[in-house]
N, C-alpha and C. Protein backbone atom coordinates (compact mmCIF):
# COMPACT_ATOMS: atom_id res chain seq x y z
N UNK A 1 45.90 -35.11 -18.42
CA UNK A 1 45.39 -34.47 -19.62
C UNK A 1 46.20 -34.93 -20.81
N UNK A 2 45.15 -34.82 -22.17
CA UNK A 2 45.98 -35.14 -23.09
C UNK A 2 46.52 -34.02 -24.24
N UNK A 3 47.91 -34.68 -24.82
CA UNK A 3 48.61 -33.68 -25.36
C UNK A 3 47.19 -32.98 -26.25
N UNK A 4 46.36 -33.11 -26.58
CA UNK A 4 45.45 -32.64 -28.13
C UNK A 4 44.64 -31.52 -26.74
N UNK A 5 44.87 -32.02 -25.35
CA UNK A 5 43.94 -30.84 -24.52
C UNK A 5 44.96 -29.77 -24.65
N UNK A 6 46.36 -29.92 -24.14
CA UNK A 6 47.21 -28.70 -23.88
C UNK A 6 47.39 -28.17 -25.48
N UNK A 7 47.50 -28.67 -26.59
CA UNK A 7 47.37 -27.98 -27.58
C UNK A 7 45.92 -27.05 -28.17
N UNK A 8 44.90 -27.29 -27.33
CA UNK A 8 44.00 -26.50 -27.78
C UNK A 8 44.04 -25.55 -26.57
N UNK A 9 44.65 -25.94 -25.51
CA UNK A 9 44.79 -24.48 -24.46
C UNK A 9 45.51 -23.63 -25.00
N UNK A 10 46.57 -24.17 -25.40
CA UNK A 10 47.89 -23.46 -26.41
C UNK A 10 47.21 -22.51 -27.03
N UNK A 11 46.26 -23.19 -28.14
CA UNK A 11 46.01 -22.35 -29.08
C UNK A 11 44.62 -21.24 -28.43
N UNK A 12 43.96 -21.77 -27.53
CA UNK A 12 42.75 -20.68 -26.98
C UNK A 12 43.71 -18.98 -26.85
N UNK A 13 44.88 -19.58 -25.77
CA UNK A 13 45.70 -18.11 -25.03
C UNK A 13 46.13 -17.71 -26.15
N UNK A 14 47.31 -18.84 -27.43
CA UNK A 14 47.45 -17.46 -28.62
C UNK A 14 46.26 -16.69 -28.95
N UNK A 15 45.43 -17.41 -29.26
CA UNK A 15 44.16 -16.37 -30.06
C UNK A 15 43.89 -15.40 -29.14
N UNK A 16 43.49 -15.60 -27.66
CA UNK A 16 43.11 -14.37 -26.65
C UNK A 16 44.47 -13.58 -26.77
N UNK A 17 45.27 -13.72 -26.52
CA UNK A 17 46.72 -12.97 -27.02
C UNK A 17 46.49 -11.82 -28.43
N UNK A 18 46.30 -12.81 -29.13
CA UNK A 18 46.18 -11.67 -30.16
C UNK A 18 44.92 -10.83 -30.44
N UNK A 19 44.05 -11.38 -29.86
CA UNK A 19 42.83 -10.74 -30.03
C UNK A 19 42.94 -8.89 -28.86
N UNK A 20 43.94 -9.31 -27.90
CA UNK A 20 44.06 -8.67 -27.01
C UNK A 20 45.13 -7.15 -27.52
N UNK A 21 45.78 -7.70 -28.27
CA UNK A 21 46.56 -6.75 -28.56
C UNK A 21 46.07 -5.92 -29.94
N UNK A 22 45.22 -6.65 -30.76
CA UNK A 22 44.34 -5.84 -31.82
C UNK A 22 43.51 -4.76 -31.31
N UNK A 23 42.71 -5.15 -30.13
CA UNK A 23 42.39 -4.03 -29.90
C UNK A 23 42.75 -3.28 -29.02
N UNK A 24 43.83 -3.29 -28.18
CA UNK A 24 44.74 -2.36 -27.26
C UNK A 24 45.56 -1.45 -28.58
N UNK A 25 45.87 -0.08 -27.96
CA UNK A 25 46.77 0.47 -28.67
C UNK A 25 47.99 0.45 -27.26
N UNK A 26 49.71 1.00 -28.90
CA UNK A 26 50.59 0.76 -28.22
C UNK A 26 50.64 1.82 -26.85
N UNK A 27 51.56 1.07 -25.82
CA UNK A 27 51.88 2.00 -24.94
C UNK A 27 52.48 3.30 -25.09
N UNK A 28 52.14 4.36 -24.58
CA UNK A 28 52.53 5.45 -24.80
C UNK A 28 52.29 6.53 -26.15
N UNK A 29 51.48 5.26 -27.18
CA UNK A 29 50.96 6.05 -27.77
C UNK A 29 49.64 6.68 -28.47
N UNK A 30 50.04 8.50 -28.53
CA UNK A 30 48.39 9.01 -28.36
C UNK A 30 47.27 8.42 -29.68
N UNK A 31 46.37 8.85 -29.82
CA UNK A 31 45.82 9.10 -31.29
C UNK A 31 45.66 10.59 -31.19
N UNK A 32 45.88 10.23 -32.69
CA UNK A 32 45.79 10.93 -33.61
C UNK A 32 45.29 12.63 -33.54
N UNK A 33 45.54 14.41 -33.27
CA UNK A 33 44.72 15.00 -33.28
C UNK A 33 44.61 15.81 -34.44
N UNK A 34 42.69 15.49 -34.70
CA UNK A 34 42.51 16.33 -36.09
C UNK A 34 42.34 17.88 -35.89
N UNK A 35 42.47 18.84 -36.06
CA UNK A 35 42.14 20.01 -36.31
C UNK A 35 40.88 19.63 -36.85
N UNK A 36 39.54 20.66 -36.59
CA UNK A 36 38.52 20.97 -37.02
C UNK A 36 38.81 22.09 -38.26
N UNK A 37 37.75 21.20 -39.58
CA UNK A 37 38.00 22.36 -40.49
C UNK A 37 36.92 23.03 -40.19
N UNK A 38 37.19 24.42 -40.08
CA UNK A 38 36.17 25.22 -40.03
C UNK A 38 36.65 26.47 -41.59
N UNK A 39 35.33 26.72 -41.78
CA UNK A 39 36.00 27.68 -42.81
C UNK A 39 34.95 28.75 -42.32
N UNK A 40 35.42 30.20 -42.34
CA UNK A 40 35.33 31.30 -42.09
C UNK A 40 34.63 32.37 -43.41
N UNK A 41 34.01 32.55 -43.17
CA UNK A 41 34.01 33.13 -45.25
C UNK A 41 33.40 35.04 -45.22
N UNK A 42 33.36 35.08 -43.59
CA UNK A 42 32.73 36.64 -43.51
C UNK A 42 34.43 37.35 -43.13
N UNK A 43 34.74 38.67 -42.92
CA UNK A 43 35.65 39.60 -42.26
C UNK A 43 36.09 39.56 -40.83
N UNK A 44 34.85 39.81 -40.32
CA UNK A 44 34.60 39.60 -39.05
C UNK A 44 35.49 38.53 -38.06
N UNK A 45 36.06 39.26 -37.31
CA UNK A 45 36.98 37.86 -36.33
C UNK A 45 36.45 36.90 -36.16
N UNK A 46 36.86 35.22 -35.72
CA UNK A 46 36.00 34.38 -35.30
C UNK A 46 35.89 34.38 -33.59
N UNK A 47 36.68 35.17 -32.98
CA UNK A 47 36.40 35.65 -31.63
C UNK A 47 35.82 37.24 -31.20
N UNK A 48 35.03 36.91 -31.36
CA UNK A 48 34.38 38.61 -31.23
C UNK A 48 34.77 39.40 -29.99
N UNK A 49 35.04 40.91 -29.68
CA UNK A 49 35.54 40.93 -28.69
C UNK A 49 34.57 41.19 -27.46
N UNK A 50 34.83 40.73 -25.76
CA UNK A 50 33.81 40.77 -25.16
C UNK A 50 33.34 42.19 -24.64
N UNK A 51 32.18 42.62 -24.59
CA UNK A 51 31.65 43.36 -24.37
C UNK A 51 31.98 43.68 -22.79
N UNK A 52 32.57 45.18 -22.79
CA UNK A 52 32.83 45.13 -21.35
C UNK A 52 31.55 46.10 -20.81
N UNK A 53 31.77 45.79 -18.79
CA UNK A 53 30.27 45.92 -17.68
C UNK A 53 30.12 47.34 -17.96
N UNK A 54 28.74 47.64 -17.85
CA UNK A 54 28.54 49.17 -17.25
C UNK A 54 29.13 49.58 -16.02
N UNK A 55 29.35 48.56 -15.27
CA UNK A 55 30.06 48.88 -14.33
C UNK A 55 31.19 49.04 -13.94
N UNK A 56 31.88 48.97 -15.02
CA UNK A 56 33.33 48.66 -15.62
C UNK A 56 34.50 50.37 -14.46
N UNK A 57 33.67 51.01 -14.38
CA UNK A 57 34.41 52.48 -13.60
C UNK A 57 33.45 52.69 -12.11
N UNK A 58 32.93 51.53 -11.75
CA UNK A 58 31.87 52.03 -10.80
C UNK A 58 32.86 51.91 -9.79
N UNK A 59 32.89 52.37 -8.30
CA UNK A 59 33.83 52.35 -7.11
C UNK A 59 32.62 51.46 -6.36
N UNK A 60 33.15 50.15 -5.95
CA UNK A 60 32.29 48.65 -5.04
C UNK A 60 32.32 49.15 -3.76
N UNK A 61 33.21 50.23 -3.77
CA UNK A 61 33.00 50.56 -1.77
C UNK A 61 31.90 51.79 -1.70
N UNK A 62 31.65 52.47 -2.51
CA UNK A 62 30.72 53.50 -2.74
C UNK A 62 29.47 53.02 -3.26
N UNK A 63 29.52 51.94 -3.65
CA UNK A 63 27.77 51.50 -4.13
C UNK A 63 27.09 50.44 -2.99
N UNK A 64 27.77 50.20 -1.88
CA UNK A 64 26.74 50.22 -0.80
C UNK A 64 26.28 50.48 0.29
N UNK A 65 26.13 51.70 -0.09
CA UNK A 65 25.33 52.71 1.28
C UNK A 65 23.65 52.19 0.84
N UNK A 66 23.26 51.67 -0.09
CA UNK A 66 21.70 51.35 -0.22
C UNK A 66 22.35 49.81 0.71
N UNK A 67 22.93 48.85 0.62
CA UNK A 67 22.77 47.43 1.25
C UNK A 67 23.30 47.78 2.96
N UNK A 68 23.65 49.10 3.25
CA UNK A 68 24.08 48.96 4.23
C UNK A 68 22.68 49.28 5.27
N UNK A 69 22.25 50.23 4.63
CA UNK A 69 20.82 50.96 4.85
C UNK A 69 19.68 49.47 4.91
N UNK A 70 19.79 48.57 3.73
CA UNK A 70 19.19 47.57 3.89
C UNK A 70 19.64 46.10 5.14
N UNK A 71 20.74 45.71 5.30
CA UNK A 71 21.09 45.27 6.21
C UNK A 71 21.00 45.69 7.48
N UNK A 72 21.01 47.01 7.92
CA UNK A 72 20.06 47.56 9.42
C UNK A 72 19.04 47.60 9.36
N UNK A 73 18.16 47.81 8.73
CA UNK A 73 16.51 47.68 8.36
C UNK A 73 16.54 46.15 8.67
N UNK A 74 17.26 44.88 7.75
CA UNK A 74 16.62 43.69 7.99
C UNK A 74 17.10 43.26 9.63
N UNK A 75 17.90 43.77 9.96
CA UNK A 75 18.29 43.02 11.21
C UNK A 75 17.59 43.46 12.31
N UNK A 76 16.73 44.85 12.10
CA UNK A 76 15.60 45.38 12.80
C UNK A 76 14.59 44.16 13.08
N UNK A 77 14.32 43.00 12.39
CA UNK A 77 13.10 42.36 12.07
C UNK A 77 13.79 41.22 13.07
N UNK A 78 12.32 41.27 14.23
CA UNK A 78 13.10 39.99 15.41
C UNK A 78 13.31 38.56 14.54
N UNK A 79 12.69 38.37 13.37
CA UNK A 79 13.27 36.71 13.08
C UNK A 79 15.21 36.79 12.18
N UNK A 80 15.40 37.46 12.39
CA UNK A 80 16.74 37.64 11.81
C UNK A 80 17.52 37.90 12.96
N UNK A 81 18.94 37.32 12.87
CA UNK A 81 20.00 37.46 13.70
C UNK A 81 20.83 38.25 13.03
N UNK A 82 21.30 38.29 11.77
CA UNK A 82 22.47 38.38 11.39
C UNK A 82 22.19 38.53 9.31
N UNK A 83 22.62 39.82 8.78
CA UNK A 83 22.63 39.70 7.37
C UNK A 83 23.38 39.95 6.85
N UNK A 84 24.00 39.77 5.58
CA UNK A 84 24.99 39.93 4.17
C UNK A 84 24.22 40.67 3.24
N UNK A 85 24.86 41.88 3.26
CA UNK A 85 23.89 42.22 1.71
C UNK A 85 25.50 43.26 0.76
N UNK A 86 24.60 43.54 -0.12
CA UNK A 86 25.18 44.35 -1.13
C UNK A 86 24.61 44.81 -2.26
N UNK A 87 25.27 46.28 -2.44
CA UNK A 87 24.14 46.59 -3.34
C UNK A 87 25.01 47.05 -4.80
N UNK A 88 24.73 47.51 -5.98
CA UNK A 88 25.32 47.80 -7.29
C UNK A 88 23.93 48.34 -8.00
N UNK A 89 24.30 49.45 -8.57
CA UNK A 89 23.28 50.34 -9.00
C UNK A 89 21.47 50.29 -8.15
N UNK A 90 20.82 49.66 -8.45
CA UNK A 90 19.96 50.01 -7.98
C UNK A 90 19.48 48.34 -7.53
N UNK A 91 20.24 47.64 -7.62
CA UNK A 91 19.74 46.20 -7.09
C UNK A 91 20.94 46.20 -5.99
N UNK A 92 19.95 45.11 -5.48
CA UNK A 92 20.16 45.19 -3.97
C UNK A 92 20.26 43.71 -3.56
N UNK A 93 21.11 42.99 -2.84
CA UNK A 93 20.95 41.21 -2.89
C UNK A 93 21.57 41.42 -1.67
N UNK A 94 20.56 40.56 -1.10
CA UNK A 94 20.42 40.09 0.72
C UNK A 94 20.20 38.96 0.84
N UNK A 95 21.10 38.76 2.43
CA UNK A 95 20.63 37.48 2.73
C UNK A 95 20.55 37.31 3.90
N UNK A 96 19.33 37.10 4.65
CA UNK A 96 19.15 37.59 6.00
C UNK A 96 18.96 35.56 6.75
N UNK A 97 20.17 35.82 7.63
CA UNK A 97 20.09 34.71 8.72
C UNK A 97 19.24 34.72 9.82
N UNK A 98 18.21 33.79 9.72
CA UNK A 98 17.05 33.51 10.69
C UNK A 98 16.80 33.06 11.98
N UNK A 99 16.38 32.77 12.92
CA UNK A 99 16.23 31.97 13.79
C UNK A 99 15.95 30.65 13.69
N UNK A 100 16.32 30.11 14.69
CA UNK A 100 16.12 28.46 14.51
C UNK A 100 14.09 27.99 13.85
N UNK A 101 13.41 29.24 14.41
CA UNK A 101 12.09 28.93 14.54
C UNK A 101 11.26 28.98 13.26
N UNK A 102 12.33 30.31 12.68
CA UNK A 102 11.50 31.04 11.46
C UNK A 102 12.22 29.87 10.04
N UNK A 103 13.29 28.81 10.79
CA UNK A 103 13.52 28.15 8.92
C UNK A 103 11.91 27.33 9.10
N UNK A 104 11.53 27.05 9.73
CA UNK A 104 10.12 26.23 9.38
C UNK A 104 9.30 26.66 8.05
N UNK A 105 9.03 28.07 8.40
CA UNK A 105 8.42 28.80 7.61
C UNK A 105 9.30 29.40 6.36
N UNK A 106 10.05 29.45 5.60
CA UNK A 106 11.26 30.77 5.31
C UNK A 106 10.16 31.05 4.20
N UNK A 107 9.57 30.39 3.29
CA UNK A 107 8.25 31.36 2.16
C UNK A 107 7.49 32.30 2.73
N UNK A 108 7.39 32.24 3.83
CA UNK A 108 6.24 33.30 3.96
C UNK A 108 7.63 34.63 4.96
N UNK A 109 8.74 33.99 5.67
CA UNK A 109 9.90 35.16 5.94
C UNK A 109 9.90 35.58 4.80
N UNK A 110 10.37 35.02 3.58
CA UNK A 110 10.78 35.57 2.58
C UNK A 110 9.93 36.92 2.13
N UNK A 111 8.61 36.36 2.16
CA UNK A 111 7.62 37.55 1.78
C UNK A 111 7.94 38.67 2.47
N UNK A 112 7.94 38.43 3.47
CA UNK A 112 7.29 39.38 4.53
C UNK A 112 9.26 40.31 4.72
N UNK A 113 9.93 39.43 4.37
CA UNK A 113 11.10 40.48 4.44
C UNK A 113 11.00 41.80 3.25
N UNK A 114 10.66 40.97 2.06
CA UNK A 114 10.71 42.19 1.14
C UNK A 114 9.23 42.63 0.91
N UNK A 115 8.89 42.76 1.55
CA UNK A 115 7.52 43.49 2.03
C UNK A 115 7.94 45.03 2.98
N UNK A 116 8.91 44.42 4.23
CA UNK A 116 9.43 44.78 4.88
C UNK A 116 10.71 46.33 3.96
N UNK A 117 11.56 45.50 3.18
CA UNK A 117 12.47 46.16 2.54
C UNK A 117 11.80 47.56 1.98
N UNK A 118 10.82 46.83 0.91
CA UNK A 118 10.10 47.61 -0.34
C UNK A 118 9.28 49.16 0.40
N UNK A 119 8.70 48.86 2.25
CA UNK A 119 8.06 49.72 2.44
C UNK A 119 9.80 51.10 3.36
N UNK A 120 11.00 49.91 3.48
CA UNK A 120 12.09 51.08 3.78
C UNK A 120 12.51 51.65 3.46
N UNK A 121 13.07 51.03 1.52
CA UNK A 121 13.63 51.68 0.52
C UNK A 121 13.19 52.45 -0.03
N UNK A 122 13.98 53.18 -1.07
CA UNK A 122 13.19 53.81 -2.60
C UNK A 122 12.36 53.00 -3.12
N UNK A 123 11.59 53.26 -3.45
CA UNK A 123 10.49 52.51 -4.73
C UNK A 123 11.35 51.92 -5.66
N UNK A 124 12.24 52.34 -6.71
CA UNK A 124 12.88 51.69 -7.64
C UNK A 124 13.97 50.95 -7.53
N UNK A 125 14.10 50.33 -6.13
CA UNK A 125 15.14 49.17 -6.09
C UNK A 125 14.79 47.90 -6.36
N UNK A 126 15.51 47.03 -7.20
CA UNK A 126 15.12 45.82 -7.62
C UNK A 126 15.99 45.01 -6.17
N UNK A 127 14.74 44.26 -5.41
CA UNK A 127 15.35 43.65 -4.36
C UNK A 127 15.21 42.06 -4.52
N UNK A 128 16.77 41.32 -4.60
CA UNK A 128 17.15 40.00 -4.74
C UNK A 128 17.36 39.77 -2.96
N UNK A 129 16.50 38.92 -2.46
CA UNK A 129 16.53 38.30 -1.48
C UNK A 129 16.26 36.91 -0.94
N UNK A 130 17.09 36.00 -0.28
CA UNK A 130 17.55 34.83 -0.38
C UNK A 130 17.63 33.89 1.13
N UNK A 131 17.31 32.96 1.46
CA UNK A 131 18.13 32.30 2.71
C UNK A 131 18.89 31.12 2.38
N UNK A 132 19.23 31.41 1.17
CA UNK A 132 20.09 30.08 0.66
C UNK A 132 21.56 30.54 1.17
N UNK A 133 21.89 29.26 1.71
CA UNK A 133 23.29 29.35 2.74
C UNK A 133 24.23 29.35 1.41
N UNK A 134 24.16 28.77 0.29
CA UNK A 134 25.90 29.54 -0.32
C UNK A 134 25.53 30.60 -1.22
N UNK A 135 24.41 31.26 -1.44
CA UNK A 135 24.15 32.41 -1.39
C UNK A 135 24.83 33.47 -0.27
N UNK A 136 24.80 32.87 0.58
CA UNK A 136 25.09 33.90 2.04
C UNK A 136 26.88 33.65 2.02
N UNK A 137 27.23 32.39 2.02
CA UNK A 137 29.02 32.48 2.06
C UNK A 137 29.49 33.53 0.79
N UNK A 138 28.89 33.34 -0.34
CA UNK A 138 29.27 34.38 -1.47
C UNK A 138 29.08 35.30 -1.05
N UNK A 139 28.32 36.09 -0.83
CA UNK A 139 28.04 37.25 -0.44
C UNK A 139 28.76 37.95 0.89
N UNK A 140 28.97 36.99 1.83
CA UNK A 140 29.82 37.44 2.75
C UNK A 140 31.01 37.57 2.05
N UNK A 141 31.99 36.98 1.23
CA UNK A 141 33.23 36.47 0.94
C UNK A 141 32.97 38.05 -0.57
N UNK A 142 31.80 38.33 -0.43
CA UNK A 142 32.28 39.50 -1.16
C UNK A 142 32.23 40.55 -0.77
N UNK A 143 31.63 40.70 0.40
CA UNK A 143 31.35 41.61 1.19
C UNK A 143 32.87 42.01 1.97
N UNK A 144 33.72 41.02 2.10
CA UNK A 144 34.87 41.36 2.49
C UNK A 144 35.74 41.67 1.46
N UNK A 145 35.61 41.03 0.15
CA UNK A 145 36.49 41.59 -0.93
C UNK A 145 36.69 43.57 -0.64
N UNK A 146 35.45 43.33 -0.75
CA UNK A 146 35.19 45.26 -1.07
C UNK A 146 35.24 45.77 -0.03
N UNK A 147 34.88 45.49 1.32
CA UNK A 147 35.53 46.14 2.39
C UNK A 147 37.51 45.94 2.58
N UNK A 148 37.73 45.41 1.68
CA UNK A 148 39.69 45.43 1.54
C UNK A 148 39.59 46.07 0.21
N UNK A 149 38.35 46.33 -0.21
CA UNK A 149 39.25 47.26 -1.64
C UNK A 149 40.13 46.24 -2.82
N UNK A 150 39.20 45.10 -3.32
CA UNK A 150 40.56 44.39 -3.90
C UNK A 150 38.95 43.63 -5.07
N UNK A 151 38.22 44.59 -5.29
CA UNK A 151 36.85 43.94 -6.80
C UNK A 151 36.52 45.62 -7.19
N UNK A 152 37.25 45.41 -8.18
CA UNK A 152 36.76 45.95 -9.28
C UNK A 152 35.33 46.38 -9.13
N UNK A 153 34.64 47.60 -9.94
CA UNK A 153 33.29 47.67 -10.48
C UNK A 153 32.71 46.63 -11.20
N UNK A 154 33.70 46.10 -12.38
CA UNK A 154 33.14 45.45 -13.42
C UNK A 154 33.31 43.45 -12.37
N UNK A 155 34.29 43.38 -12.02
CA UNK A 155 34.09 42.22 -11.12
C UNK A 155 33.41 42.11 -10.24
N UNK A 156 32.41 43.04 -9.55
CA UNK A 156 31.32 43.10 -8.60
C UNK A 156 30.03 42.52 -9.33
N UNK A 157 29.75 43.44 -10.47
CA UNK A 157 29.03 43.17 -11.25
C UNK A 157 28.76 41.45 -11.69
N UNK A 158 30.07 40.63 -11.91
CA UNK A 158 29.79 39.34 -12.53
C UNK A 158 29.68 38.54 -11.15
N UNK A 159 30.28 38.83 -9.98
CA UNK A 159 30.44 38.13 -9.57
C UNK A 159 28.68 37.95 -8.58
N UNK A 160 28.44 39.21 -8.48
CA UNK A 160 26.73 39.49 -8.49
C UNK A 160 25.60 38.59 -9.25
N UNK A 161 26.19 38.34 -10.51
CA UNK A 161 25.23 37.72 -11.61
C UNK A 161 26.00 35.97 -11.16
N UNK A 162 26.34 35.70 -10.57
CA UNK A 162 27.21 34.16 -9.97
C UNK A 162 26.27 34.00 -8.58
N UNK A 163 26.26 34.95 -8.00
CA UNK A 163 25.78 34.78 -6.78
C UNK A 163 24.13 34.74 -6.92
N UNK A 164 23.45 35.78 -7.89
CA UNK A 164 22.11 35.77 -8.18
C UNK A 164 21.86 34.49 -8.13
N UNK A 165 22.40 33.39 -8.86
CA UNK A 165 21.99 32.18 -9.67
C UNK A 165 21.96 31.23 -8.42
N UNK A 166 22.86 31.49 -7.00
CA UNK A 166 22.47 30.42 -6.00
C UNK A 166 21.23 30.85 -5.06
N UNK A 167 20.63 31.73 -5.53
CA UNK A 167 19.35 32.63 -5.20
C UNK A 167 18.27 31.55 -5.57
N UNK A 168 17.33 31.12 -4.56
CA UNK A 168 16.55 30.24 -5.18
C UNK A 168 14.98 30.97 -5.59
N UNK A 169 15.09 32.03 -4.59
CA UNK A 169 13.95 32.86 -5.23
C UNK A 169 14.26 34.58 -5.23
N UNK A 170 13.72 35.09 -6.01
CA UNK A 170 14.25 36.25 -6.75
C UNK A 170 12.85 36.98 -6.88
N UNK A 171 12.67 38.42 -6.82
CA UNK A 171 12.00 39.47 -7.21
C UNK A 171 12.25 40.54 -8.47
């Protein structure tokens, strides 16, 4: 090779060199953080405070004699082995484990469970019922909270409205 080749290799790597370090920043250091201007112009806090549960004084070991009542009723029904429920004021969230035969079908179990429920219970229970499997680990895993006595009223409550949401169908 000739010297005029290694001088334009020369000069390719300076330029990639510097091109490389223009747009790298230095090591170790951050950019820049701006504060957001926000301007405020009412009284009113900009964190409002949160609204605490109605359930905030309820006792979680005393509000389910309705899911316990409902969990012997569902396990009455030969396609069920095994259920999780719990109840808080007047709703009620179950989750009844099936037989190998009945997941074929579970839309029309589903019906026919709270068909089943609606003709055991009071009339005015709102019944959330489910065969969604982490529906059922939540619900077990709270079902033991409150049989140790260690959830709150007002933490039953949210943790209820967490568990609703892996509910894929609802009444």
């Amino acid at each position: 090779m000739s010297n005029r080749h290694y001088q334009m290799l020369a000069f390719c790597l300076l330029l990639t060199m510097v091109l490389l370090s223009a747009c790298g920043s230095a090591a170790g250091e951050e950019p820049q953080k701006r504060e957001p201007e926000i301007s405020h112009h009412s009284r009113e806090s900009v964190n409002p405070p949160q609204e605490t549960s109605m359930y905030e004084n309820a006792d979680a070991q005393e509000e389910q004699a309705l899911a316990q009542q409902a969990k012997a009723s569902t396990e009455e029904m030969e396609q069920v082995t095994n259920a999780q429920a719990v109840s808080l004021d007047n709703h009620l969230y179950i989750v009844p484990e099936v037989t190998h035969g009945t997941r074929w079908n579970l839309e029309a179990f589903r019906e026919e469970g709270r068909e089943h429920l609606k003709d055991t219970l009071p009339g005015d229970i709102v019944i959330h019922l489910s065969t969604d499997q982490k529906a059922k680990m939540e619900l077990k895993r709270l079902t033991e909270d409150i049989q140790n006595d260690t959830v709150s009223g007002e933490e039953l409550d949210r943790r209820l409205e967490s568990i609703q949401e892996f509910m894929k169908t609802d009444v």
